[in-house]
N, C-alpha and C. Protein backbone atom coordinates (compact mmCIF):
# COMPACT_ATOMS: atom_id res chain seq x y z
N UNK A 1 -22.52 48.42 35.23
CA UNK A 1 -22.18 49.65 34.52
C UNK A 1 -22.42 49.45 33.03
N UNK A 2 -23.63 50.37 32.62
CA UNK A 2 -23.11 50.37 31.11
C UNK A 2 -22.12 51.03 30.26
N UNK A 3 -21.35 50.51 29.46
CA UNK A 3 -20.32 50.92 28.46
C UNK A 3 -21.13 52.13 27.73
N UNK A 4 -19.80 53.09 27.65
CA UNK A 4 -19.90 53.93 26.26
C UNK A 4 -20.47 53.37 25.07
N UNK A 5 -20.68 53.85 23.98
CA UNK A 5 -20.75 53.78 23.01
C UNK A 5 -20.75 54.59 22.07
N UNK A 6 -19.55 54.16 21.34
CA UNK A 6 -18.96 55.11 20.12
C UNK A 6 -17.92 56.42 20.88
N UNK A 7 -17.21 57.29 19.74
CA UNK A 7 -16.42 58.37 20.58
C UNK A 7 -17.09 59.26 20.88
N UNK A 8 -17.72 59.55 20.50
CA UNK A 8 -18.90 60.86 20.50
C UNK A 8 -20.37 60.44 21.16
N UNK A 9 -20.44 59.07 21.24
CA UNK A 9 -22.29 58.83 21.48
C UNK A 9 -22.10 58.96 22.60
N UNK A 10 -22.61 57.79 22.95
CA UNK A 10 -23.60 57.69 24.77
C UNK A 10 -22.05 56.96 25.70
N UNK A 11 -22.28 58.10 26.62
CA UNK A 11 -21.38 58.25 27.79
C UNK A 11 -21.97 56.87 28.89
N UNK A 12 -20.98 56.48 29.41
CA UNK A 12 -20.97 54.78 29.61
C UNK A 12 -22.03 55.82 31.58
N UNK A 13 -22.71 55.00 32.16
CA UNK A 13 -23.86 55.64 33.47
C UNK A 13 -23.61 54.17 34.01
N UNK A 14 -24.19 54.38 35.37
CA UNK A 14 -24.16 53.35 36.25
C UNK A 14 -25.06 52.49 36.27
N UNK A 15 -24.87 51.12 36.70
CA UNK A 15 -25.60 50.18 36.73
C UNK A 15 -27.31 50.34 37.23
N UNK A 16 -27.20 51.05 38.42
CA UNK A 16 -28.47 51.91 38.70
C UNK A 16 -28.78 53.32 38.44
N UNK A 17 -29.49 53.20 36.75
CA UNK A 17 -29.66 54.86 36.68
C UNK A 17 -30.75 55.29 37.37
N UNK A 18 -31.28 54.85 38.29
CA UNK A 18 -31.94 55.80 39.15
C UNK A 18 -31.53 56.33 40.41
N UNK A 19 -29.79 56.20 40.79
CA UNK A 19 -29.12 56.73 41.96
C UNK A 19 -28.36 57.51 40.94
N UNK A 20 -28.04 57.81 39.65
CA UNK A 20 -27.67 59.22 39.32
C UNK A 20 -27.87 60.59 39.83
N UNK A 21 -27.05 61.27 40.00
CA UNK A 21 -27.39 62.65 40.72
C UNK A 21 -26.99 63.40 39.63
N UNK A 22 -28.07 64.39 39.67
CA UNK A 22 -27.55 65.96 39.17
C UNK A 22 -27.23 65.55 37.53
N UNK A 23 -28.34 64.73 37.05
CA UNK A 23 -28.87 64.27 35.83
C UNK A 23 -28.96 65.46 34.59
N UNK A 24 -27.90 65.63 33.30
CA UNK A 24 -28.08 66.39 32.25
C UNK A 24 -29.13 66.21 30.91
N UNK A 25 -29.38 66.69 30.57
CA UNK A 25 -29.85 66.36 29.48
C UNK A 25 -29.67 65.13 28.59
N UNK A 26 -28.50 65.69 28.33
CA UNK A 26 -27.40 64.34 27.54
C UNK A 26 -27.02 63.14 28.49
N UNK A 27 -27.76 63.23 29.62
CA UNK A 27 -28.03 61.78 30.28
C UNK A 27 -29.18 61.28 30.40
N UNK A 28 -30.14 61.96 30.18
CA UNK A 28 -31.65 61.65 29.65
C UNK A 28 -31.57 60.78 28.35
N UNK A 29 -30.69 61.80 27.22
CA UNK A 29 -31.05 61.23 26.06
C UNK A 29 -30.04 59.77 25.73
N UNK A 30 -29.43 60.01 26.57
CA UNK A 30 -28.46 58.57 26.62
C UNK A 30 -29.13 57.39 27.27
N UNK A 31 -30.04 57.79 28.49
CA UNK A 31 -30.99 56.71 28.95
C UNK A 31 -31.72 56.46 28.15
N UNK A 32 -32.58 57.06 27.33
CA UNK A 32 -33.79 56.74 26.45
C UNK A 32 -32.95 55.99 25.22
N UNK A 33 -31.96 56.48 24.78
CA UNK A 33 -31.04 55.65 23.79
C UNK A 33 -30.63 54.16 24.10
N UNK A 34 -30.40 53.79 25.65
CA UNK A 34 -30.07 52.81 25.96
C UNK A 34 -31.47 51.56 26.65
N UNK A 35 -32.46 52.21 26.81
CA UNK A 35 -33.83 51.88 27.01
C UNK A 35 -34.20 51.05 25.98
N UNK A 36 -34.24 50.33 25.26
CA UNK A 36 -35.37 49.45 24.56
C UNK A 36 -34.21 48.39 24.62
N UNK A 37 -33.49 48.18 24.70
CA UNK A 37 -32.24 46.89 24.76
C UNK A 37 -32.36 46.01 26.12
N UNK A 38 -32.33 47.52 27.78
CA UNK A 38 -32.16 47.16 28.70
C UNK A 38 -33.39 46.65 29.06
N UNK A 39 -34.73 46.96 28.75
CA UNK A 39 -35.87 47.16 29.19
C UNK A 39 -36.59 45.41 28.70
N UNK A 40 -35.87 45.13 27.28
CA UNK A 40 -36.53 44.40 26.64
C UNK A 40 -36.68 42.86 27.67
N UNK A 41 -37.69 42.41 27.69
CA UNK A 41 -38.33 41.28 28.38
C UNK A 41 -38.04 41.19 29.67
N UNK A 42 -37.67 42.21 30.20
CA UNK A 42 -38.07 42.38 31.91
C UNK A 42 -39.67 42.52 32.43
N UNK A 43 -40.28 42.30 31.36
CA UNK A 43 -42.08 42.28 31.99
C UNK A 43 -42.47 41.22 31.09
N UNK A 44 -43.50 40.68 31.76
CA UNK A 44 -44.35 39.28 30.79
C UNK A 44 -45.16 39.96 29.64
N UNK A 45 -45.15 39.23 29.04
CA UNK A 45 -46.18 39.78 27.87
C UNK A 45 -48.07 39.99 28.50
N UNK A 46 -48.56 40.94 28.02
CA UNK A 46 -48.67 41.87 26.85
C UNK A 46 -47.63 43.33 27.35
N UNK A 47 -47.21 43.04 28.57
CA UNK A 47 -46.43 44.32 28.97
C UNK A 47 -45.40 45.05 28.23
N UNK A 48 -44.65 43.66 28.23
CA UNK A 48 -43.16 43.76 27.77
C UNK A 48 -43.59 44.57 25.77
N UNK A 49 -44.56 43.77 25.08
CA UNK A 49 -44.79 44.82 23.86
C UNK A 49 -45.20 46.37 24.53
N UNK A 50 -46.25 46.53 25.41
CA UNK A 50 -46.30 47.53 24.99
C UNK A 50 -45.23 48.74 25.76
N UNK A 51 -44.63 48.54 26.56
CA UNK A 51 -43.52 49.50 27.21
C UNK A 51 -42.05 49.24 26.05
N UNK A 52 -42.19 48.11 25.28
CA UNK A 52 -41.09 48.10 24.31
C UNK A 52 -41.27 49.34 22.86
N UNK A 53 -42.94 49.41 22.39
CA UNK A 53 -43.50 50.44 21.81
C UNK A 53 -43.65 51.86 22.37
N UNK A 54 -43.70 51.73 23.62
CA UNK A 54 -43.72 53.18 24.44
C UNK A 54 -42.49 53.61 24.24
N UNK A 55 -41.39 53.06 24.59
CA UNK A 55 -39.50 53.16 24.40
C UNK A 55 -39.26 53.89 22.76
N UNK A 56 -40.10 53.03 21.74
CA UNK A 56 -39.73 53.55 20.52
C UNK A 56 -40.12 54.68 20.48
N UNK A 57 -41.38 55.25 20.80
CA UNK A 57 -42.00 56.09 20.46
C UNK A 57 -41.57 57.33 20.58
N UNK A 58 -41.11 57.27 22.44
CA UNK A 58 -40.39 58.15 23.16
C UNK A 58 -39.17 58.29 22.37
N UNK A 59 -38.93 57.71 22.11
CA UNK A 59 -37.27 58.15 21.47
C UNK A 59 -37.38 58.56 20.18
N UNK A 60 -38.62 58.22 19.34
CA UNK A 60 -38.80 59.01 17.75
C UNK A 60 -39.37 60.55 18.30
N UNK A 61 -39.89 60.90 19.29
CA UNK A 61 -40.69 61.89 19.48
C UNK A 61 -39.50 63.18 19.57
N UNK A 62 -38.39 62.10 20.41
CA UNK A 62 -37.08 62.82 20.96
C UNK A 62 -36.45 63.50 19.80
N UNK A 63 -36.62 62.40 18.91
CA UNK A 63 -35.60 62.44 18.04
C UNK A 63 -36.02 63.82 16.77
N UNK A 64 -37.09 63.70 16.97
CA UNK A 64 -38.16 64.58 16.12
C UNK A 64 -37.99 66.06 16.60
N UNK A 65 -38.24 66.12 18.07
CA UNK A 65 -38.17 67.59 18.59
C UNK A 65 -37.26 68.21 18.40
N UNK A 66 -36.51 67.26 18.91
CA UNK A 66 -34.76 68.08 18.51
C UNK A 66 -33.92 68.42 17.26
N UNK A 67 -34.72 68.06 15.86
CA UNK A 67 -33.75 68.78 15.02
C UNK A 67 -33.72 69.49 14.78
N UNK A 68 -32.66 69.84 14.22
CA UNK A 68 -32.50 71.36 14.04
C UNK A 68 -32.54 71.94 12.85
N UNK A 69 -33.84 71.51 12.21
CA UNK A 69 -34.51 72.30 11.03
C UNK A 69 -35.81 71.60 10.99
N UNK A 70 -36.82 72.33 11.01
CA UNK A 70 -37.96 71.48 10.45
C UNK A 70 -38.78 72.35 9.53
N UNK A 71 -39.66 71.76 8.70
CA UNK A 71 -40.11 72.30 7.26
C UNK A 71 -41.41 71.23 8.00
N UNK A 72 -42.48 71.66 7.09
CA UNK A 72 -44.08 71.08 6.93
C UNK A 72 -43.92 69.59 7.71
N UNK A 73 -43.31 68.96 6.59
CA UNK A 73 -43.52 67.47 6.80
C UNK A 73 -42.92 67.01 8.10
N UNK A 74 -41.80 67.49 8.29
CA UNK A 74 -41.46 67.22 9.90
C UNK A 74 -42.28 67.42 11.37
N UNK A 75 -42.67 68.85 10.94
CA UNK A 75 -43.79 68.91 11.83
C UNK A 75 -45.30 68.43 11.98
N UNK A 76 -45.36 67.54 10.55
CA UNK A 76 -46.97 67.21 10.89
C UNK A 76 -46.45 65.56 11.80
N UNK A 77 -45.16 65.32 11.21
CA UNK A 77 -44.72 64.20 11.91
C UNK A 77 -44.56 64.40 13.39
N UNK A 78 -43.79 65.39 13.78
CA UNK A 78 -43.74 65.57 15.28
C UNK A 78 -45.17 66.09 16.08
N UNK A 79 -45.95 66.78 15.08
CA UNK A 79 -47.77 66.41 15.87
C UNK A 79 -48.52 64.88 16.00
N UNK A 80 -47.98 64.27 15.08
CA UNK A 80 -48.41 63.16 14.37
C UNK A 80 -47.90 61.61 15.58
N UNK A 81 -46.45 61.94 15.85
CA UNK A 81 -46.03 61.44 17.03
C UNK A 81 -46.29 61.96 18.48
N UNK A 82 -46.80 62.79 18.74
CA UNK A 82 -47.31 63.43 19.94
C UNK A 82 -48.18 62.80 20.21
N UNK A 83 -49.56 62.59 19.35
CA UNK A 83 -50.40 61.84 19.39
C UNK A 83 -50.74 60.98 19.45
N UNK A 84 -49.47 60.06 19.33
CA UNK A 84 -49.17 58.36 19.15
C UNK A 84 -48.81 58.53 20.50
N UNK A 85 -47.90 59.10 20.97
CA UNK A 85 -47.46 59.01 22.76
C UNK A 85 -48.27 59.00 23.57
N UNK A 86 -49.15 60.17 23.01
CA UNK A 86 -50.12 60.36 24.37
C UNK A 86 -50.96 59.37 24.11
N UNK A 87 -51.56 58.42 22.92
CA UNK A 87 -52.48 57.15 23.34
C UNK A 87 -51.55 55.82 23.65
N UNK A 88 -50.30 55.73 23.76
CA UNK A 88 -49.16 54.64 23.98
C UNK A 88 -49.23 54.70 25.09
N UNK A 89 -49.15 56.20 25.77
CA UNK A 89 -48.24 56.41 27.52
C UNK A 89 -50.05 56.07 28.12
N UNK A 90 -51.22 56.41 27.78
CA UNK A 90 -52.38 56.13 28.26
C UNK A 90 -52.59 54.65 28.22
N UNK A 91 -52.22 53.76 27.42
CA UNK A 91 -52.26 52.57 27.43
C UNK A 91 -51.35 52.00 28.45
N UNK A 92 -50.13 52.55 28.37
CA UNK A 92 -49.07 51.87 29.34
C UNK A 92 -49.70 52.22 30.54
N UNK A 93 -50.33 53.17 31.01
CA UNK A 93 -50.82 53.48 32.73
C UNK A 93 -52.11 52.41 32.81
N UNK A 94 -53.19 52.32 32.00
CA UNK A 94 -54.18 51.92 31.89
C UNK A 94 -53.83 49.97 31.96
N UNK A 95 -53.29 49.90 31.27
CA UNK A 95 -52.86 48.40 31.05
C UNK A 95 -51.66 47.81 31.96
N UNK A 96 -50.05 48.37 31.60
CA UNK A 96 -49.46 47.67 32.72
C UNK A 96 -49.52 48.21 34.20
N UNK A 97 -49.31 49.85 34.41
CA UNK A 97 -49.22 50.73 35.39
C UNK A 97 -50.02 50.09 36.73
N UNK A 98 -51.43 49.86 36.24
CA UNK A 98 -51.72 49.32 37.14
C UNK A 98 -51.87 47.96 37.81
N UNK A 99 -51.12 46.96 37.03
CA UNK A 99 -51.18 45.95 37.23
C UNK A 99 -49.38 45.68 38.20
N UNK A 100 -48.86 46.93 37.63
CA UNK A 100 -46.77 46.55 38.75
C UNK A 100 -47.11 47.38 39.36
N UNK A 101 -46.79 46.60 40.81
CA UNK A 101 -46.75 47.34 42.01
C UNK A 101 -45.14 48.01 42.02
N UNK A 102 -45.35 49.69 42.49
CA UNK A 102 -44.10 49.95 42.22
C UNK A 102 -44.10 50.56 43.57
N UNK A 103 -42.84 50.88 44.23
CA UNK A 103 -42.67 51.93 45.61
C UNK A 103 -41.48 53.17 45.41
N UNK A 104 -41.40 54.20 45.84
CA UNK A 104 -40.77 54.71 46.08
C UNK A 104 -39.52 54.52 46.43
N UNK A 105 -38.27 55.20 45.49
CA UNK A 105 -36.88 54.84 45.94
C UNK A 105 -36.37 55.17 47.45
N UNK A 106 -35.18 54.13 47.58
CA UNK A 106 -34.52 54.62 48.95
C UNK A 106 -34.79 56.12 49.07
N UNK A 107 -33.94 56.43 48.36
CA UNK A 107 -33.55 57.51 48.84
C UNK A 107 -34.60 58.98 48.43
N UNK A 108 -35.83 58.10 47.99
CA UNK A 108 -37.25 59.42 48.27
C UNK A 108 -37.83 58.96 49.44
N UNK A 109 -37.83 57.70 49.57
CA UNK A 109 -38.28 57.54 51.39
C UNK A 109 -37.89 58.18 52.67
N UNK A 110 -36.15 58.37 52.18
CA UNK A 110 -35.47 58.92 53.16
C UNK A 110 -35.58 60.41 53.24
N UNK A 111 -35.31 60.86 52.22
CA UNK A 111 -36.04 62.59 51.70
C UNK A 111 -37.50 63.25 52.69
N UNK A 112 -38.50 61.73 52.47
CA UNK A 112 -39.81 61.88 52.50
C UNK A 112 -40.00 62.34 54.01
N UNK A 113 -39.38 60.98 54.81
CA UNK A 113 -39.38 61.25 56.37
C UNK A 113 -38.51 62.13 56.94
N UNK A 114 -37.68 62.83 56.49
CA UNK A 114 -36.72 64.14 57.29
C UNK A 114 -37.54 64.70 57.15
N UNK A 115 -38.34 65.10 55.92
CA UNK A 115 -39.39 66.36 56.03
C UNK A 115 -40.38 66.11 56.97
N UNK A 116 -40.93 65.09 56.81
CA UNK A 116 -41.52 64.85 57.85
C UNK A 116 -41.41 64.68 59.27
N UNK A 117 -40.47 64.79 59.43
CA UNK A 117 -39.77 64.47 60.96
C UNK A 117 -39.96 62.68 61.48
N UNK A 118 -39.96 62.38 61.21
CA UNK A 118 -40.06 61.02 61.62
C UNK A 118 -39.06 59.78 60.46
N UNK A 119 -37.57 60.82 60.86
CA UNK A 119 -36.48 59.80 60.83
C UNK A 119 -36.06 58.74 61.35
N UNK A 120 -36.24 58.06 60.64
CA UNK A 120 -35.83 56.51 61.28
C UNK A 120 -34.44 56.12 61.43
N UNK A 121 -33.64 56.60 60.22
CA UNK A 121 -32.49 56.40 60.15
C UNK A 121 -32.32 55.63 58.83
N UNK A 122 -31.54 55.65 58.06
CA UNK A 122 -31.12 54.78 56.55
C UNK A 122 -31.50 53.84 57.11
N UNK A 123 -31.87 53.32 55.79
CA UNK A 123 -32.40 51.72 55.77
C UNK A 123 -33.79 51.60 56.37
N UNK A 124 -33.97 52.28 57.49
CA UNK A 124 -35.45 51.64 58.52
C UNK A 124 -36.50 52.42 58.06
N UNK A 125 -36.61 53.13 56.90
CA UNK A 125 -37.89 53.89 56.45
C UNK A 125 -38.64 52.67 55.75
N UNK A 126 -39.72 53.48 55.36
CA UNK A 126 -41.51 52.81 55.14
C UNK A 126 -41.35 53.13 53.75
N UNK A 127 -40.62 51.94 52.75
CA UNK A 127 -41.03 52.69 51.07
C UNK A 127 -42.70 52.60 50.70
N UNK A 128 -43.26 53.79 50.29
CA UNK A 128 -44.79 53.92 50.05
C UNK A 128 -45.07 53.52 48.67
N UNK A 129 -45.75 53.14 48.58
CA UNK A 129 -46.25 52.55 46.86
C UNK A 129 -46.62 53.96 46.41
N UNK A 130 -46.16 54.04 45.06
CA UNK A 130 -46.12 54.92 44.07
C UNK A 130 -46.84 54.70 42.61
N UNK A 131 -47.80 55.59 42.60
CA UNK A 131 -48.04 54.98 40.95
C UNK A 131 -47.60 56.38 40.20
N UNK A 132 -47.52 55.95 38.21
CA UNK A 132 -47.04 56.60 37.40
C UNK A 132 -48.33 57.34 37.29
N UNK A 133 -47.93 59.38 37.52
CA UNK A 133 -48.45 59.98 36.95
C UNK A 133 -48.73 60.88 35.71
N UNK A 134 -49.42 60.53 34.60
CA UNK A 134 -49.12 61.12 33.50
C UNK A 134 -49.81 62.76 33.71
N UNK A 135 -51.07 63.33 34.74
CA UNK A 135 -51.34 64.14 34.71
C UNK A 135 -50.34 65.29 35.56
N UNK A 136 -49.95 65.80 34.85
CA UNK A 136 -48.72 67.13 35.40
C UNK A 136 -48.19 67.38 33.94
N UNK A 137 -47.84 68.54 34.58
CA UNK A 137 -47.70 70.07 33.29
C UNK A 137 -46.54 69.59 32.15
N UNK A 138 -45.80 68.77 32.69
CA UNK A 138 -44.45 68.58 31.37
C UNK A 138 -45.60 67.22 30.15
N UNK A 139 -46.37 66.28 30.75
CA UNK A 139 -47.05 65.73 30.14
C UNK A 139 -48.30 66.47 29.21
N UNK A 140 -48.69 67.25 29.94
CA UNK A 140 -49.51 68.29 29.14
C UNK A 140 -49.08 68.89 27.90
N UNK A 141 -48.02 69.76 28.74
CA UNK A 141 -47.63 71.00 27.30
C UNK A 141 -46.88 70.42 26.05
N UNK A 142 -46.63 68.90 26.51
CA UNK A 142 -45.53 67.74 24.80
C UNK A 142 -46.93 68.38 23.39
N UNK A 143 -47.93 68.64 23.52
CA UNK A 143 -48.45 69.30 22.51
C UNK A 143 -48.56 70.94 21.71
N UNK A 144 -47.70 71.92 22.70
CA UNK A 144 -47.61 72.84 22.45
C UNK A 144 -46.13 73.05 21.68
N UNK A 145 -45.39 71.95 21.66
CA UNK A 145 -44.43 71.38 20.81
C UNK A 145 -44.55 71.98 19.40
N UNK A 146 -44.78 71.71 18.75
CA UNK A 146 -45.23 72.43 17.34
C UNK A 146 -45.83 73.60 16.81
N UNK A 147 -46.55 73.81 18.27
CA UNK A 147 -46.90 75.40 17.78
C UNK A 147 -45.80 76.33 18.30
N UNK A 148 -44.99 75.96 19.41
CA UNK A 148 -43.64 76.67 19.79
C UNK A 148 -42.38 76.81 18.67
N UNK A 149 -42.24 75.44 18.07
CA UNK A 149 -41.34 75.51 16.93
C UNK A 149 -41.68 76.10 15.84
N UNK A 150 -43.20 76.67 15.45
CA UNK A 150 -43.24 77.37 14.73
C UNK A 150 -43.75 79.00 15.17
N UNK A 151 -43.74 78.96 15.84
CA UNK A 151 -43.40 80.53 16.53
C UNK A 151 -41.94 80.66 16.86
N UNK A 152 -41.22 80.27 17.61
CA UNK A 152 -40.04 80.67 18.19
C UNK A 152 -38.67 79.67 17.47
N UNK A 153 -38.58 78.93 16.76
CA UNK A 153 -38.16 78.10 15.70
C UNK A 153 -37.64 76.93 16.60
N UNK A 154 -36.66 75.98 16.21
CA UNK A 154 -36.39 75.13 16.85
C UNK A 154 -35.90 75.38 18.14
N UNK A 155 -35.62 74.24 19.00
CA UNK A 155 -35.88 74.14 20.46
C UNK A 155 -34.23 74.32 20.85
N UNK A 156 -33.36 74.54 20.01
CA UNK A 156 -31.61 75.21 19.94
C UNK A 156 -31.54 76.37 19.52
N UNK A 157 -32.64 77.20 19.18
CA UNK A 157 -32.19 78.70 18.91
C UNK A 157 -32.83 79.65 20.16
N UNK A 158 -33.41 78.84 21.45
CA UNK A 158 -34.10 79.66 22.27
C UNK A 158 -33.93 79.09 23.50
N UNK A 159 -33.83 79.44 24.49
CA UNK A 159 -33.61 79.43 25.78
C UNK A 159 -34.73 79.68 26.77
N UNK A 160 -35.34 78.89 27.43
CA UNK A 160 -36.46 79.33 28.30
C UNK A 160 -35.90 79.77 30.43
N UNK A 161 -34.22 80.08 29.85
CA UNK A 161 -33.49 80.34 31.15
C UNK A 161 -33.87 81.74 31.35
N UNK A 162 -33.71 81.99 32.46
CA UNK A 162 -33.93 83.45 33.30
C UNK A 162 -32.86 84.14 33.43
N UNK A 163 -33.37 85.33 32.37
CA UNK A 163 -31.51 86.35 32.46
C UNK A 163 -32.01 87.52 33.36
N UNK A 164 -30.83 87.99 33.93
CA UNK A 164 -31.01 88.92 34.48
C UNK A 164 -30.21 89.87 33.69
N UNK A 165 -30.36 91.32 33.89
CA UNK A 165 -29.50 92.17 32.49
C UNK A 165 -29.01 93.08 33.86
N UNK A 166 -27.76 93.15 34.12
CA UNK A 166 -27.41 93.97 34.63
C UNK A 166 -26.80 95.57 34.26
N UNK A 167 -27.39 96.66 35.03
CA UNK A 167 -27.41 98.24 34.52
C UNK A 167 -26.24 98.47 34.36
């Protein structure tokens, strides 16, 4: 289990944050906050630099989108870091991605085969090797970032939820 930190910061998550359910925001940004500490030298080098640089990046990019004012210079910075991600996160697929064999969690194996009908039962499923995909739409649109904040202003004065207006 990791600990809290501070009264107000990062809310203490479980030892395995990838059996979290029903994941908030503010548990995203608490993972990425707690990411370059936990992460650090769990891969051999040249890995371990560059997923330790991917961690920073991700979290300045974070840190960038979300304030809640930006003027010129902020935003050539948050284009400026967009651009650093997308050749960091291309390096990390290109360089370590394909070199760690990774598989699918328990519990997407288990997901995988109910749909499929060919339940085995917990535990006796087939985990399938998985690789990291950067091509899909949330990886795409991290560049329409800046032209949104300056059309519709920062990313706390607007809501992309579905209202319904009742008569």
């Amino acid at each position: 289990m990791t600990p809290s930190f501070g009264r107000d910061g990062i809310r203490g998550f479980p030892q395995n944050a990838s059996e979290m359910k029903r994941k908030a925001a503010r548990d995203y940004k608490d993972l990425l906050q707690c990411a370059i500490p936990a992460f650090d030298s769990l891969l051999p080098e040249p890995h371990n630099s560059i997923l330790m640089k991917l961690l920073y990046i991700c979290a300045q990019w974070h840190a960038t989108a979300k304030l809640r004012l930006h003027h010129d210079i902020t935003l050539q910075l948050l284009d400026y870091t967009t651009t650093w991600l997308g050749a960091q996160m291309r390096l990390f697929v290109h360089t370590t991605c394909s070199r760690v064999a990774t598989k699918e969690l328990q519990q997407e194996s288990d997901t995988r085969e109910k749909r499929e009908g060919n339940g085995k039962g917990k535990g006796a499923s087939t985990r399938k090797p998985v690789k990291f995909n950067i091509f899909t739409i949330k990886f795409h649109f991290l560049g329409d970032y800046v032209p949104a904040i300056q059309r519709f202003g920062t990313t706390d004065s607007f809501s992309t939820e579905t209202v319904r207006l009742s008569a």
